[in-house]
PDB file of N, CA and C in Angstrom:
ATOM      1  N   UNK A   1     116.895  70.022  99.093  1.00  0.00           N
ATOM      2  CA  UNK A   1     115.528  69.793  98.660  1.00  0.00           C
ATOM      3  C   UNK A   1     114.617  70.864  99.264  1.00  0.00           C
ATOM      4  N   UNK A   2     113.526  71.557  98.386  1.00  0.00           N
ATOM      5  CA  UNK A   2     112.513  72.614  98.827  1.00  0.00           C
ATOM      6  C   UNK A   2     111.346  71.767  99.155  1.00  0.00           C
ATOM      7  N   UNK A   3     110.958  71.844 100.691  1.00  0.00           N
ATOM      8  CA  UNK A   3     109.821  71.691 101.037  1.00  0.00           C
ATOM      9  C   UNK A   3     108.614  72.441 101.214  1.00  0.00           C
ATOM     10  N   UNK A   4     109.082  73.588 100.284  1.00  0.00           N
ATOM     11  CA  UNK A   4     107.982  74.463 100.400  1.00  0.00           C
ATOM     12  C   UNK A   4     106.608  74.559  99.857  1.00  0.00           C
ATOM     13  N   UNK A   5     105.753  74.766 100.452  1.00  0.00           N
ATOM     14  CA  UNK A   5     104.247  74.471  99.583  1.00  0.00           C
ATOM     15  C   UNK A   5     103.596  75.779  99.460  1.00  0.00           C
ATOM     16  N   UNK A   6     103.179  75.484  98.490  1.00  0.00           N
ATOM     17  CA  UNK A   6     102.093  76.775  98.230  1.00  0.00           C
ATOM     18  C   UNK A   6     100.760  76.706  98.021  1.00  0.00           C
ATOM     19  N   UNK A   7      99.907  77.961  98.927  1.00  0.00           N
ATOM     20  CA  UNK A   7      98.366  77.361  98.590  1.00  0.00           C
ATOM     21  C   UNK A   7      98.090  78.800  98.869  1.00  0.00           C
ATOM     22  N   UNK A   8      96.485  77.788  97.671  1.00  0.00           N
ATOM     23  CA  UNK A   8      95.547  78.840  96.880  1.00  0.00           C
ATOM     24  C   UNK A   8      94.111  79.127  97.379  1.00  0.00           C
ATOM     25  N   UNK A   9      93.956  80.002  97.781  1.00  0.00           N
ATOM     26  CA  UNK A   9      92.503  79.607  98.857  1.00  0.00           C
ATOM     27  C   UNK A   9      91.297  80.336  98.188  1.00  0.00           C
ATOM     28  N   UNK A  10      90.188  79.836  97.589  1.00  0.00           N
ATOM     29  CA  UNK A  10      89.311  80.718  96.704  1.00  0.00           C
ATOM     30  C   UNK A  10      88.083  80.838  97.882  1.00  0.00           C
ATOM     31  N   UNK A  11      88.096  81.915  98.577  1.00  0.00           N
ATOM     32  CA  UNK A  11      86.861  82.275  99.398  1.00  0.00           C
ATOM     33  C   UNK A  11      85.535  82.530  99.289  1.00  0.00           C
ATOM     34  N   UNK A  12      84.510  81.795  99.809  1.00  0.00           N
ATOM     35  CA  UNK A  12      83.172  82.074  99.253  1.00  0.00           C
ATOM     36  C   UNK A  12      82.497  81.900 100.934  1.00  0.00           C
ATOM     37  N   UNK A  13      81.725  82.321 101.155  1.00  0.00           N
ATOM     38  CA  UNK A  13      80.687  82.671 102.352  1.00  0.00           C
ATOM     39  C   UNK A  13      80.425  80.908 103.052  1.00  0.00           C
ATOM     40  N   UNK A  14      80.151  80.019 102.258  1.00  0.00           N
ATOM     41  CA  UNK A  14      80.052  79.055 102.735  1.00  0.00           C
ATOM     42  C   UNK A  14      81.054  78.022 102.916  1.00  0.00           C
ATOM     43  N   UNK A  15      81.708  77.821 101.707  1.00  0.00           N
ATOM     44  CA  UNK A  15      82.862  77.115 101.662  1.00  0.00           C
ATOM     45  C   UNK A  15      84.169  77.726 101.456  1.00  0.00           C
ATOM     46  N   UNK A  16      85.688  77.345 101.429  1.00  0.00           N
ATOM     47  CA  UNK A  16      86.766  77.721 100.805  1.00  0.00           C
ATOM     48  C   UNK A  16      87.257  76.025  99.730  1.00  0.00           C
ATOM     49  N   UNK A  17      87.717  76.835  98.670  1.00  0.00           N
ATOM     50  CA  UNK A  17      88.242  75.749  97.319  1.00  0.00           C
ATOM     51  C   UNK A  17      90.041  76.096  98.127  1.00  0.00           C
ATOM     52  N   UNK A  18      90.558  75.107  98.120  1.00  0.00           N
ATOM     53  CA  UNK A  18      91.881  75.015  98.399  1.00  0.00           C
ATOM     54  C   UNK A  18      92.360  74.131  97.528  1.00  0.00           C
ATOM     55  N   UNK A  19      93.778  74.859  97.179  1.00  0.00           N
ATOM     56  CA  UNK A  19      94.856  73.934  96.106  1.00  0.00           C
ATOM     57  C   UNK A  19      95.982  74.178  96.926  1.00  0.00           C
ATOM     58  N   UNK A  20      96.985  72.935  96.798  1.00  0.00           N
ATOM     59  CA  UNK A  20      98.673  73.007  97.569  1.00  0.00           C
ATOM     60  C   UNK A  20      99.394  72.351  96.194  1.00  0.00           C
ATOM     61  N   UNK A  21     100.123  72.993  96.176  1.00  0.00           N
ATOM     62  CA  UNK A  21     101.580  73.026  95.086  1.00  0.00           C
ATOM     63  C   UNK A  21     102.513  73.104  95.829  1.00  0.00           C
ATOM     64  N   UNK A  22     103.185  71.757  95.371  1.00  0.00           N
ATOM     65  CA  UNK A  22     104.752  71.643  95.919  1.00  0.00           C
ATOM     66  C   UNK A  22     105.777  73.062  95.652  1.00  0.00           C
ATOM     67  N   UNK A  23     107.118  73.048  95.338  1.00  0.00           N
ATOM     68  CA  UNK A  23     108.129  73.852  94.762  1.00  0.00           C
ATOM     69  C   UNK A  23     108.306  73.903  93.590  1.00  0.00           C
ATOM     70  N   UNK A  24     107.759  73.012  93.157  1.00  0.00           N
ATOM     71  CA  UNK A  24     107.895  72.763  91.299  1.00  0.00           C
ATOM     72  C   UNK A  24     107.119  73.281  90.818  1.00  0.00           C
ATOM     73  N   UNK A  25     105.524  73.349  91.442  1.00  0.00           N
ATOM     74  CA  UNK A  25     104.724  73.744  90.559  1.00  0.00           C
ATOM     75  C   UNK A  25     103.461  72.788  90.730  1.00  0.00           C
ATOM     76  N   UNK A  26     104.041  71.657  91.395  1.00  0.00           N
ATOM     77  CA  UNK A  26     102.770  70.398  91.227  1.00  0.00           C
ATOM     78  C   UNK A  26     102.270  70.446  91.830  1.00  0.00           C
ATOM     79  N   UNK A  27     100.797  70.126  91.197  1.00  0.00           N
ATOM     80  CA  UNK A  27      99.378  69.761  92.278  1.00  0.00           C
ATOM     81  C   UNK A  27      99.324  68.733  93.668  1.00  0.00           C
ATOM     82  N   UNK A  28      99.915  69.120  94.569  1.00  0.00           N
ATOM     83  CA  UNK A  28      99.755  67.830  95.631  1.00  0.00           C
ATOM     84  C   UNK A  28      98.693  67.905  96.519  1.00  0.00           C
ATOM     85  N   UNK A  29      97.328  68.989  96.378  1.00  0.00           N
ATOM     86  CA  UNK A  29      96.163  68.411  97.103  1.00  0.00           C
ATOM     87  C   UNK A  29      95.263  69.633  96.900  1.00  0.00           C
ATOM     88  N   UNK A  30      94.199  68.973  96.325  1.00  0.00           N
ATOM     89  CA  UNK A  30      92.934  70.248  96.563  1.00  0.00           C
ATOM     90  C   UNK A  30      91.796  69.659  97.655  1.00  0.00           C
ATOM     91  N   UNK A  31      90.738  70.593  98.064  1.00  0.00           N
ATOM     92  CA  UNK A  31      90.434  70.462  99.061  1.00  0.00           C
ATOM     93  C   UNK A  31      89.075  71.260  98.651  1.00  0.00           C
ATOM     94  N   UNK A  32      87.607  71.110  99.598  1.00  0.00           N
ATOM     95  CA  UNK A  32      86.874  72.039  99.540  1.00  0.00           C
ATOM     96  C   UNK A  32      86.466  71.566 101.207  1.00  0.00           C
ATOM     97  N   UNK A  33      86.695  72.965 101.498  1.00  0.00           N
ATOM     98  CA  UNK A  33      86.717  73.285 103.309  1.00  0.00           C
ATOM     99  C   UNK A  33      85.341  73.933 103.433  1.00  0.00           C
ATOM    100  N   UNK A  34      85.199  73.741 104.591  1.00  0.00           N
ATOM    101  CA  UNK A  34      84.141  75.037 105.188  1.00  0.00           C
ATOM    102  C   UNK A  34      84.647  76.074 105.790  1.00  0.00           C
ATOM    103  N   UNK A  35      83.641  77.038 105.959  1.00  0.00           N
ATOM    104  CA  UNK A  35      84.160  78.269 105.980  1.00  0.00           C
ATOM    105  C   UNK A  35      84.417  78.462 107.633  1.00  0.00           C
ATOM    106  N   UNK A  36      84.830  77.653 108.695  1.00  0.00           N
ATOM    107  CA  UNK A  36      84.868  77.448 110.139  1.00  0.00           C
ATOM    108  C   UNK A  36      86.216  77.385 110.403  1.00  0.00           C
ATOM    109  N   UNK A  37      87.017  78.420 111.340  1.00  0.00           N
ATOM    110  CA  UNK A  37      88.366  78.161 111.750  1.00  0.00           C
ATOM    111  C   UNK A  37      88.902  77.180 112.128  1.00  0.00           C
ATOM    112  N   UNK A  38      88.216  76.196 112.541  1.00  0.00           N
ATOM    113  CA  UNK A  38      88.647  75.205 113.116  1.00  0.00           C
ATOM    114  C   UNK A  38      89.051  74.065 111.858  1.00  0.00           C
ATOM    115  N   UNK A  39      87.843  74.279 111.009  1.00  0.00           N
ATOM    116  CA  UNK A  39      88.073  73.336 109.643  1.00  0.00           C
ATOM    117  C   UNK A  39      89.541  73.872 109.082  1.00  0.00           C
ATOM    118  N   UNK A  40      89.622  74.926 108.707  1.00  0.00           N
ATOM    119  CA  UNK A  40      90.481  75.718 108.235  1.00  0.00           C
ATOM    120  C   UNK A  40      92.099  75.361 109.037  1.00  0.00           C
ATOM    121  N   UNK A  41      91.847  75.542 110.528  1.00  0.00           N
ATOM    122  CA  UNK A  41      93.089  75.183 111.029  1.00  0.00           C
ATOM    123  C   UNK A  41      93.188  73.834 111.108  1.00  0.00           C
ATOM    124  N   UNK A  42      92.865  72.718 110.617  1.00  0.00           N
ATOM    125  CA  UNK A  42      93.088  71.362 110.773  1.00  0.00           C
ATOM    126  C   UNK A  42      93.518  71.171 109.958  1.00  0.00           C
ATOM    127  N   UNK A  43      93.233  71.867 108.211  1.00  0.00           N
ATOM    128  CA  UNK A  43      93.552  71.793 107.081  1.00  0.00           C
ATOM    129  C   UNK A  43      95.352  72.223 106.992  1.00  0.00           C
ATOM    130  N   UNK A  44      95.475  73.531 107.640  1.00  0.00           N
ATOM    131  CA  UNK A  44      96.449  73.933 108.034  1.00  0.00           C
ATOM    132  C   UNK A  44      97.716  72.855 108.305  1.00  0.00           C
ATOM    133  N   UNK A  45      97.429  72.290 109.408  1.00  0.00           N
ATOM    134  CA  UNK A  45      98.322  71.735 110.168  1.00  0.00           C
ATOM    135  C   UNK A  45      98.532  70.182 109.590  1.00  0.00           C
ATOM    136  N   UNK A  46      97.957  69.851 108.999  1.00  0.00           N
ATOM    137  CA  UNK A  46      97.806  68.887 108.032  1.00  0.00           C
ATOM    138  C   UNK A  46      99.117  68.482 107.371  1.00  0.00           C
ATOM    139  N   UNK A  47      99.441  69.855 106.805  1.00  0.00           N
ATOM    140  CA  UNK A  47     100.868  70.258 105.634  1.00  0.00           C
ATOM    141  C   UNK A  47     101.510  70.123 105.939  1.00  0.00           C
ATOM    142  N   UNK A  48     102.532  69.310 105.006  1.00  0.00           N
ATOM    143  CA  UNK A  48     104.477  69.429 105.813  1.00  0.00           C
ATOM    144  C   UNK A  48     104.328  70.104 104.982  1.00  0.00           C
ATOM    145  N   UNK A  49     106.287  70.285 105.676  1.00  0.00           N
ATOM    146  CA  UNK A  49     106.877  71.652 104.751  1.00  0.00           C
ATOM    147  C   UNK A  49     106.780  72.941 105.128  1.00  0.00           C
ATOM    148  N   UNK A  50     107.461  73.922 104.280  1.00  0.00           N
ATOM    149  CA  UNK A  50     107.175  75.616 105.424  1.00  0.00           C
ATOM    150  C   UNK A  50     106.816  76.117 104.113  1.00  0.00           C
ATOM    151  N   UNK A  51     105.456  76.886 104.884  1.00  0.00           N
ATOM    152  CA  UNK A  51     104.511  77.655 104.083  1.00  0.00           C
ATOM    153  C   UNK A  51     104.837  78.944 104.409  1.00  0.00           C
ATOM    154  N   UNK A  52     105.608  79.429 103.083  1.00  0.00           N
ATOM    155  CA  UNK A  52     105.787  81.207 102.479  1.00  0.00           C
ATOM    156  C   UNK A  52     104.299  81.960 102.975  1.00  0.00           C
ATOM    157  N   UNK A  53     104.447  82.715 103.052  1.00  0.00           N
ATOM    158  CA  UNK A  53     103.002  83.482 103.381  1.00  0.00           C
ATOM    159  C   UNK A  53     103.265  84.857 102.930  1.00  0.00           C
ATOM    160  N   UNK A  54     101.876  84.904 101.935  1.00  0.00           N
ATOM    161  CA  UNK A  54     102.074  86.107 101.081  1.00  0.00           C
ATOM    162  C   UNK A  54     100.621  86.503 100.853  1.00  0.00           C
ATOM    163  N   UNK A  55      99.665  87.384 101.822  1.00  0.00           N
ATOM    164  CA  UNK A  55      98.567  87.282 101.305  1.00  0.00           C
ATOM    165  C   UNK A  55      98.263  88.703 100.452  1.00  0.00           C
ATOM    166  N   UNK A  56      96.981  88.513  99.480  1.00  0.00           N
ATOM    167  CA  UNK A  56      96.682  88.597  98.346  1.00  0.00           C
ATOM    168  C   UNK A  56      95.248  88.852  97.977  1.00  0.00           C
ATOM    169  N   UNK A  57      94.522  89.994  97.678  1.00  0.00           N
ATOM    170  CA  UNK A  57      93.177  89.472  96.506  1.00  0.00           C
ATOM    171  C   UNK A  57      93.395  89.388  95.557  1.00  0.00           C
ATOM    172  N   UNK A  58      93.337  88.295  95.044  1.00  0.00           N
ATOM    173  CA  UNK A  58      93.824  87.965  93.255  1.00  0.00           C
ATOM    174  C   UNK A  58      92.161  87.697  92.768  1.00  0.00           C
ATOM    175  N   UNK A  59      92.461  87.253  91.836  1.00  0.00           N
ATOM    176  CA  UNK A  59      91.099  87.247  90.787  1.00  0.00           C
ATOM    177  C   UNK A  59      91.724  85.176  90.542  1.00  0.00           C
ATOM    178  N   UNK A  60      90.660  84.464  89.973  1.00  0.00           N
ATOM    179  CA  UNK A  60      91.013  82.967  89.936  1.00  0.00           C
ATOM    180  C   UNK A  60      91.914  82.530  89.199  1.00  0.00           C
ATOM    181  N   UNK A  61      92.273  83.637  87.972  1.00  0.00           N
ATOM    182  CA  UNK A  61      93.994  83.418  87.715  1.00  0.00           C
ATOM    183  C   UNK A  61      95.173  83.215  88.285  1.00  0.00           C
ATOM    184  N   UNK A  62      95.148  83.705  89.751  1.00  0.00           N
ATOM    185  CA  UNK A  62      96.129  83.846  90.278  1.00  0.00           C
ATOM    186  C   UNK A  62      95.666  83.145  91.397  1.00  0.00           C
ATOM    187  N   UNK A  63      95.441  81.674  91.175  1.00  0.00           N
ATOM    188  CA  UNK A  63      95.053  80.717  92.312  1.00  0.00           C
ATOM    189  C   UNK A  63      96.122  80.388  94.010  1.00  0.00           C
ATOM    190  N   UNK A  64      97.342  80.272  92.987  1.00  0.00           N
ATOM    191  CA  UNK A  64      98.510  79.766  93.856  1.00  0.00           C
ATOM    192  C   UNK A  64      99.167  81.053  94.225  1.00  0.00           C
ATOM    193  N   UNK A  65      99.480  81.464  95.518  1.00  0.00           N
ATOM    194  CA  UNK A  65      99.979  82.967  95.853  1.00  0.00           C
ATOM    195  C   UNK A  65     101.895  82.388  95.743  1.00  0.00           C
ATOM    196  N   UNK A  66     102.435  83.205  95.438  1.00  0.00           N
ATOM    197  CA  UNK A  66     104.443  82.911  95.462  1.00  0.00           C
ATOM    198  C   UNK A  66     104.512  83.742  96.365  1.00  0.00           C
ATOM    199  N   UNK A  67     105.921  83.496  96.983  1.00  0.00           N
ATOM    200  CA  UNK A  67     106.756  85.065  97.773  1.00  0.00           C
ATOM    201  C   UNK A  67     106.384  86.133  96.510  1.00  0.00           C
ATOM    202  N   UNK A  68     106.025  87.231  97.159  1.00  0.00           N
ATOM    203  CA  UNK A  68     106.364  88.213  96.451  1.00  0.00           C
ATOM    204  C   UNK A  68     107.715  88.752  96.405  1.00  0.00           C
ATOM    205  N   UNK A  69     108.005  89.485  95.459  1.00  0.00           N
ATOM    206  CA  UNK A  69     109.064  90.268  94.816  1.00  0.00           C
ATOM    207  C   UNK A  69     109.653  91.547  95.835  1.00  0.00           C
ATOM    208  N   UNK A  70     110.625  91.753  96.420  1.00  0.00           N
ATOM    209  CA  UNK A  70     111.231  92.771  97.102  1.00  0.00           C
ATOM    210  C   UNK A  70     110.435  93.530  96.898  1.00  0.00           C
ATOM    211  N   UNK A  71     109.665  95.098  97.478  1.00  0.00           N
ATOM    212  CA  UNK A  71     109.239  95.900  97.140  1.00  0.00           C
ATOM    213  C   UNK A  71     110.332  96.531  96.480  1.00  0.00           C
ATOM    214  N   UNK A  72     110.279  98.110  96.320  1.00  0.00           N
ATOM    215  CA  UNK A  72     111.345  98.719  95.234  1.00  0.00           C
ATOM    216  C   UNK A  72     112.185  99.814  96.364  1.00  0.00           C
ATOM    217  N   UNK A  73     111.488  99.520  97.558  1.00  0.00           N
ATOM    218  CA  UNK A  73     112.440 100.440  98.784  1.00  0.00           C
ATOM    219  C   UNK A  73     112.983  99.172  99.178  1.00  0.00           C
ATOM    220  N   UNK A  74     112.317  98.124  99.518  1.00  0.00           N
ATOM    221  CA  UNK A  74     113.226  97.078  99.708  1.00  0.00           C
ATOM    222  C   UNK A  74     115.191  97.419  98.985  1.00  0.00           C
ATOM    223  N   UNK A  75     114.742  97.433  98.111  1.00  0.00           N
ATOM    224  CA  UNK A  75     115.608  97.005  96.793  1.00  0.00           C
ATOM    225  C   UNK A  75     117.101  98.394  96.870  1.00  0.00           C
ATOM    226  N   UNK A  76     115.936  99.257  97.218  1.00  0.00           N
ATOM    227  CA  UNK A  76     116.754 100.542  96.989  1.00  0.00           C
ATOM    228  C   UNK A  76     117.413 100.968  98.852  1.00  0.00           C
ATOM    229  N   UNK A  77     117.326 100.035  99.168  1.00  0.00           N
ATOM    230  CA  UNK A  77     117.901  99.614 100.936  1.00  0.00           C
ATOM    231  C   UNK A  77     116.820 100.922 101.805  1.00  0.00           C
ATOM    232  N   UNK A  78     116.277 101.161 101.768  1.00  0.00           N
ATOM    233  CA  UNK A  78     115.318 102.066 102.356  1.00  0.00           C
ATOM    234  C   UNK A  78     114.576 101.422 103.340  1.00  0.00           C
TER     235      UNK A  78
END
């Protein structure tokens, strides 16, 4: 079984919009945080499961971040 979660963090000066997606794909919690580390790390620690970490500026299409893809030196053993 994948306990992995994934989350989407939309940054704005005052608040952060947070979404967590299981392994499948499903919505298991949105959130609107403040913009304070402490809020942020409570939110954090909150989560089961092991969180991939892949950070990202995406545009709001690309809410939920995945592992990224080998780079292409990765790939090419470099």
């Amino acid at each position: 079984m994948n306990d992995a979660k994934y989350i989407g963090l939309d940054v704005h000066q005052a608040t952060i919009s947070a979404a967590v997606l299981d392994s499948a794909g499903k919505l298991v919690m949105e959130a609107i945080l403040e913009t304070k580390a402490e809020t942020i790390l409570q939110f954090l620690r909150g989560l089961r499961g092991s969180l991939p970490r892949n950070f990202g500026r995406r545009n709001l299409g690309c809410l939920v971040a995945r592992p990224a893809p080998a780079s292409r030196h990765a790939r090419a053993g470099l």
